[in-house]
Protein backbone atom coordinates (compact mmCIF):
# COMPACT_ATOMS: atom_id res chain seq x y z
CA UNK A 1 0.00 0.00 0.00
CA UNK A 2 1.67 3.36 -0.70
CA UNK A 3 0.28 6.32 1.14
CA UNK A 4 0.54 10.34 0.40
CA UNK A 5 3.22 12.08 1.98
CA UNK A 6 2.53 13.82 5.22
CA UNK A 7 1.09 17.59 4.71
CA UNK A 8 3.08 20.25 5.87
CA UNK A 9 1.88 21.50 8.88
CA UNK A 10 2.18 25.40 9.88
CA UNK A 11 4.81 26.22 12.37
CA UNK A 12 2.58 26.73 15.93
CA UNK A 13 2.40 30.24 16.81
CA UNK A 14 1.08 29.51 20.35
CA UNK A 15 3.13 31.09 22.70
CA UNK A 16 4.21 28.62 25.24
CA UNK A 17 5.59 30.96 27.73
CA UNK A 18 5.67 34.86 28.28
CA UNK A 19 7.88 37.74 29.19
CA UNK A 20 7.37 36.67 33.21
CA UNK A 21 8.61 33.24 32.70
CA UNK A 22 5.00 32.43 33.65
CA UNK A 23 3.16 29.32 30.97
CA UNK A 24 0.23 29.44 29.21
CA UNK A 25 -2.31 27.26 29.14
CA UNK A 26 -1.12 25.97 25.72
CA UNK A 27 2.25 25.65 26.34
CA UNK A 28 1.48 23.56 29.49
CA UNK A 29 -0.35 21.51 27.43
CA UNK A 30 2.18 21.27 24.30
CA UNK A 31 4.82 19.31 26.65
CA UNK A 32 1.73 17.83 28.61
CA UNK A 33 3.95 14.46 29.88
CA UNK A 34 7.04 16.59 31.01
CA UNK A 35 4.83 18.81 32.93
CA UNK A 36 2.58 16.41 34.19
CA UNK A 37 6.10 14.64 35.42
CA UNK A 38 6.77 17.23 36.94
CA UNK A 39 3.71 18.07 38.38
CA UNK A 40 3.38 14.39 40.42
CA UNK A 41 6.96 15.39 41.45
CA UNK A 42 5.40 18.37 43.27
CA UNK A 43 7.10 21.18 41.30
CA UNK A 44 5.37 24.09 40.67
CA UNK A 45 4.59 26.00 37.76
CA UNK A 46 3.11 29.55 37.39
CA UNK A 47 0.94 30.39 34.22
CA UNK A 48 -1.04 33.46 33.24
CA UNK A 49 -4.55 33.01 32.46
CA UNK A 50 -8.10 34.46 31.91
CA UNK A 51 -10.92 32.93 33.97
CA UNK A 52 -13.67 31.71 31.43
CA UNK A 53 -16.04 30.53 34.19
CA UNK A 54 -16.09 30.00 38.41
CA UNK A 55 -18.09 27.13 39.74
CA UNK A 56 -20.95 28.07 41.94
CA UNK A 57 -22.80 24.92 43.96
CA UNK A 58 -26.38 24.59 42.37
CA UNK A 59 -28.98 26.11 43.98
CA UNK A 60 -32.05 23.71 44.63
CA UNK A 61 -35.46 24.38 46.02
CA UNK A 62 -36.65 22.57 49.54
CA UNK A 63 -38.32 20.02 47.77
CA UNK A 64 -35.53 18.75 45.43
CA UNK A 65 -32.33 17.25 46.58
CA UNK A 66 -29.67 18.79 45.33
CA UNK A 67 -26.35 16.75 44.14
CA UNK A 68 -23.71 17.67 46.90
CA UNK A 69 -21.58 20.92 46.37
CA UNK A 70 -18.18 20.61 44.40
CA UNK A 71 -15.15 21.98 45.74
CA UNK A 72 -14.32 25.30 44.16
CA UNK A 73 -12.67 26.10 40.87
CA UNK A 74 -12.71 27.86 38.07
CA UNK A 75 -12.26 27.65 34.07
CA UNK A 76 -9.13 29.57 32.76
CA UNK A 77 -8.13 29.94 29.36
CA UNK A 78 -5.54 31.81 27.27
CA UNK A 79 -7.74 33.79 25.40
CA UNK A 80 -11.35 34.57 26.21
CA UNK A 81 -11.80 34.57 22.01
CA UNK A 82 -10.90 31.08 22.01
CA UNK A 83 -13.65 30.02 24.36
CA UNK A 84 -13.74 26.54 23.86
CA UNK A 85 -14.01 23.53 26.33
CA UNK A 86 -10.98 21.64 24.62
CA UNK A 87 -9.33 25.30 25.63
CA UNK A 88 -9.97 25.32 29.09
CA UNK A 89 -7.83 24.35 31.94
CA UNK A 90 -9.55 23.92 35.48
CA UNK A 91 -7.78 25.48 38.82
CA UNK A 92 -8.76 23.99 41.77
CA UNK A 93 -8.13 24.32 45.38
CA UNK A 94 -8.42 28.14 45.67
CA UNK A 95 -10.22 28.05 48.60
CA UNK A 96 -9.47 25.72 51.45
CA UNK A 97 -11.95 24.37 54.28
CA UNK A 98 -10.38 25.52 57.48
CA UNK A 99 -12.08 23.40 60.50
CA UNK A 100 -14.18 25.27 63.25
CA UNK A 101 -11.54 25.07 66.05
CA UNK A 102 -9.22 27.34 63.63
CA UNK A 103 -11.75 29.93 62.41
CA UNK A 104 -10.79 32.53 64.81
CA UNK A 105 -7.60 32.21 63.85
CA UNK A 106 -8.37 33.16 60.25
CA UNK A 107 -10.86 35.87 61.05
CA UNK A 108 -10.67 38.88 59.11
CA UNK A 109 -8.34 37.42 56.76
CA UNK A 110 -9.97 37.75 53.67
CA UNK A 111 -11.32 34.87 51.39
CA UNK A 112 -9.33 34.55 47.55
CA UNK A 113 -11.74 36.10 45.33
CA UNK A 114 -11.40 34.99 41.18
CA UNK A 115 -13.31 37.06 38.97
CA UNK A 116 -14.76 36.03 35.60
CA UNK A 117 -12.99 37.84 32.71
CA UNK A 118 -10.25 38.66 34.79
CA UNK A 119 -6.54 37.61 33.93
CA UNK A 120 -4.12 36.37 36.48
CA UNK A 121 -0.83 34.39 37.24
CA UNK A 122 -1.53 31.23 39.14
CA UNK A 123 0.94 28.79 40.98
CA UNK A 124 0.73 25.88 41.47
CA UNK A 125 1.09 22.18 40.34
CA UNK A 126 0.17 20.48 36.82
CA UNK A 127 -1.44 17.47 37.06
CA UNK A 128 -4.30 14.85 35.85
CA UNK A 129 -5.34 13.91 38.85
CA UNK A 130 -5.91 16.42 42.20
CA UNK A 131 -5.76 15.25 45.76
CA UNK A 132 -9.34 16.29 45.98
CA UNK A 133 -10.63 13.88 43.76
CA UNK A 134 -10.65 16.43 40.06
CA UNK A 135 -9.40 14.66 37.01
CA UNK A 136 -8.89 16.34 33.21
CA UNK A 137 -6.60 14.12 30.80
CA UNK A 138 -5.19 17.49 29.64
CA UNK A 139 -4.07 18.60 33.17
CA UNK A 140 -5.65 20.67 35.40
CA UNK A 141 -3.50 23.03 38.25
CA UNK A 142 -3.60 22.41 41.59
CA UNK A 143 -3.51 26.08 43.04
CA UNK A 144 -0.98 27.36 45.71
CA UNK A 145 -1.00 30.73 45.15
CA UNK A 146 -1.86 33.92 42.98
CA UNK A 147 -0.32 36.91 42.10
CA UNK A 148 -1.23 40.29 43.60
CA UNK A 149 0.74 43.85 43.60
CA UNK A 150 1.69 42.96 46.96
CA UNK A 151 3.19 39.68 46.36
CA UNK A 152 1.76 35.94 45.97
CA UNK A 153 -1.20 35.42 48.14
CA UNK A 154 -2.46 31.45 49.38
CA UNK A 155 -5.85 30.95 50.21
CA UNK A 156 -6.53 31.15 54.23
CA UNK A 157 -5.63 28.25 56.08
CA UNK A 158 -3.80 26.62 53.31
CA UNK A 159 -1.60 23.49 54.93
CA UNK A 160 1.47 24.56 52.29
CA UNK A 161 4.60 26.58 52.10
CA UNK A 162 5.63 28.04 48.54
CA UNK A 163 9.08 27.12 49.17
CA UNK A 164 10.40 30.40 47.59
């Protein structure tokens, strides 16, 4: 059997990392076994992305019973333009429970807050499978931290150290 040759296929123009050093959602994804290597190996990444969509629990009347909550995340993406599901790349872990006997200990600190629309550098680790039970064959992050003005900030009560 004799096949055609292989088309040529346009150079990628996806930029895999920016300016910061920081990834993109893409160029996780373009080395997806390397990173996802690295990921189980607990090294962190950071990447700059756009949140497409935060998970809020359904809300069910009295007389319905709703499926139980998941744990929060949200939807990023490189490019809100490019909203696509095959595009996205879930965070989770931005919040953390923190048990009743350590509340006051975390009062007044304030809550990590992720806007839809908004664009921000995340850290934390690439992986297919989260401790908390998420799974995405194209990787999902497992958030540590975000960037603000002031610095990275973890959510309250989070049980790790950035190592920085």
């Amino acid at each position: 059997m004799e096949l055609p040759p292989s088309p040529a296929l346009p150079d990628s123009t996806v930029t895999r990392r920016l300016a910061d050093g920081s990834w993109t959602v893409a160029g996780l994804r373009a080395e997806l076994d390397a990173r996802v290597k690295e990921g189980d190996a607990g090294i962190q990444v950071d990447v700059t992305a756009t949140v497409a969509r935060v998970y809020t629990p359904p809300v069910c009347p009295p007389e319905i019973l709703c499926p139980p909550a998941e744990l929060p995340h949200v939807w990023v993406l490189d490019d809100l333009r490019d909203d696509d599901m095959l595009q996205r790349m879930m965070v989770v872990g931005y919040r953390v429970d923190i048990p009743e006997r350590e509340a006051e200990r975390w009062e007044g600190v304030p809550e990590i807050v992720l806007e839809q629309g908004k664009t921000y550098t995340f850290r934390g680790v690439f992986r297919q499978f989260s401790d908390t039970g998420f799974s995405e064959a194209l990787g999902l992050l497992e958030f540590r931290a975000v960037r603000s003005a002031g610095g990275w900030v973890m959510p309250r009560g989070a049980p790790w150290d950035l190592g920085e």
